[in-house]
Protein backbone atom coordinates (compact mmCIF):
# COMPACT_ATOMS: atom_id res chain seq x y z
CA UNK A 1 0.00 0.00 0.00
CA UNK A 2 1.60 3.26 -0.88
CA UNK A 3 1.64 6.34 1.52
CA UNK A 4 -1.51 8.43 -0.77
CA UNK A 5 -4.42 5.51 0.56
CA UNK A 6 -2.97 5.34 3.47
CA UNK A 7 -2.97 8.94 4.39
CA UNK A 8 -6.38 9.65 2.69
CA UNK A 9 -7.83 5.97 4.93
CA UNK A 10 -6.25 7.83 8.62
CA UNK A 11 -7.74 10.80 7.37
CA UNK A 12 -11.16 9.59 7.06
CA UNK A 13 -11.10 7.61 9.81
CA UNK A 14 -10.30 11.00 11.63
CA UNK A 15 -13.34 12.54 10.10
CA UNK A 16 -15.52 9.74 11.07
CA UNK A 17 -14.05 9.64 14.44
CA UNK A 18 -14.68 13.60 14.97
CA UNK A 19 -18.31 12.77 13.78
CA UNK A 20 -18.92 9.88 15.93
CA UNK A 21 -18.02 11.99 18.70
CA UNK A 22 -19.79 15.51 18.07
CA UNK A 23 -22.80 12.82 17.77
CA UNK A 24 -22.14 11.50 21.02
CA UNK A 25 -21.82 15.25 22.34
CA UNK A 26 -25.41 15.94 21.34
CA UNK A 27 -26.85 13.08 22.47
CA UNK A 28 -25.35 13.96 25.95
CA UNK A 29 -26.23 17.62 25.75
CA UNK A 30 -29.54 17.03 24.78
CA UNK A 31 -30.13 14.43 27.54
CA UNK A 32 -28.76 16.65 30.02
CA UNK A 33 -31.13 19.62 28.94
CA UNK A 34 -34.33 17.49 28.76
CA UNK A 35 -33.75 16.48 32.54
CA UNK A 36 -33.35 20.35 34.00
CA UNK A 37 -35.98 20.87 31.72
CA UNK A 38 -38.31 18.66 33.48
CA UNK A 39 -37.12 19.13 37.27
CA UNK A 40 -37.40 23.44 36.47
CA UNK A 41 -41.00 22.26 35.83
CA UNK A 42 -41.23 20.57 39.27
CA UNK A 43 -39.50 23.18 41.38
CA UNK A 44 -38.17 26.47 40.95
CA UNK A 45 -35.25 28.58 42.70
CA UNK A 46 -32.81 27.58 45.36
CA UNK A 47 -34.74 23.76 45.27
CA UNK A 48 -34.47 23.30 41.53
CA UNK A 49 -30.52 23.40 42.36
CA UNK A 50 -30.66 21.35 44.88
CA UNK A 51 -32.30 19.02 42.74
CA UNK A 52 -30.31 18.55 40.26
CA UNK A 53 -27.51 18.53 42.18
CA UNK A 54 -29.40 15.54 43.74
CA UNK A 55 -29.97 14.25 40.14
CA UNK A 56 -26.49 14.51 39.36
CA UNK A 57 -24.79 12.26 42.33
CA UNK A 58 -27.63 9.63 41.35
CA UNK A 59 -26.49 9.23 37.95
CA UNK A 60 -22.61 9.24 38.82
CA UNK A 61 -23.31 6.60 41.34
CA UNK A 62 -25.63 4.65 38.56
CA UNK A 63 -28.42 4.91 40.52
CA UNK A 64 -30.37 6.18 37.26
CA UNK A 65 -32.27 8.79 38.68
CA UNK A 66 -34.76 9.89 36.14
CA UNK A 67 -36.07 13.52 36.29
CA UNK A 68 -39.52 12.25 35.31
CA UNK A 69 -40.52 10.23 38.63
């Protein structure tokens, strides 16, 4: 294989790569702004913080808290 397909096949593979991931990026971001979407519609000032502080330590320790119970 000369050095041309090889450059041009890293090169996509970068693209796809920096695809895959802006992808992944939105998914995330659009998650995370559904869920203090719904808990700013359950409570409002210093509690919504609190909630989604609360929100957030249940997901890190995979709890799966859901912001629709």
């Amino acid at each position: 294989m000369t050095s041309a397909p090889r450059n041009a096949l890293k090169t996509l593979s970068q693209v796809l790569g920096i695809i895959a991931l802006a992808f992944l990026l939105g998914m995330v971001a659009h998650k995370g702004h559904a869920d203090i979407s719904v808990l700013a519609g359950k409570y409002s000032g210093g509690e919504l913080w609190m909630e989604v502080a609360r929100y957030f330590v249940a997901n890190l320790a995979g709890g799966g808290g859901s912001a629709s119970k």
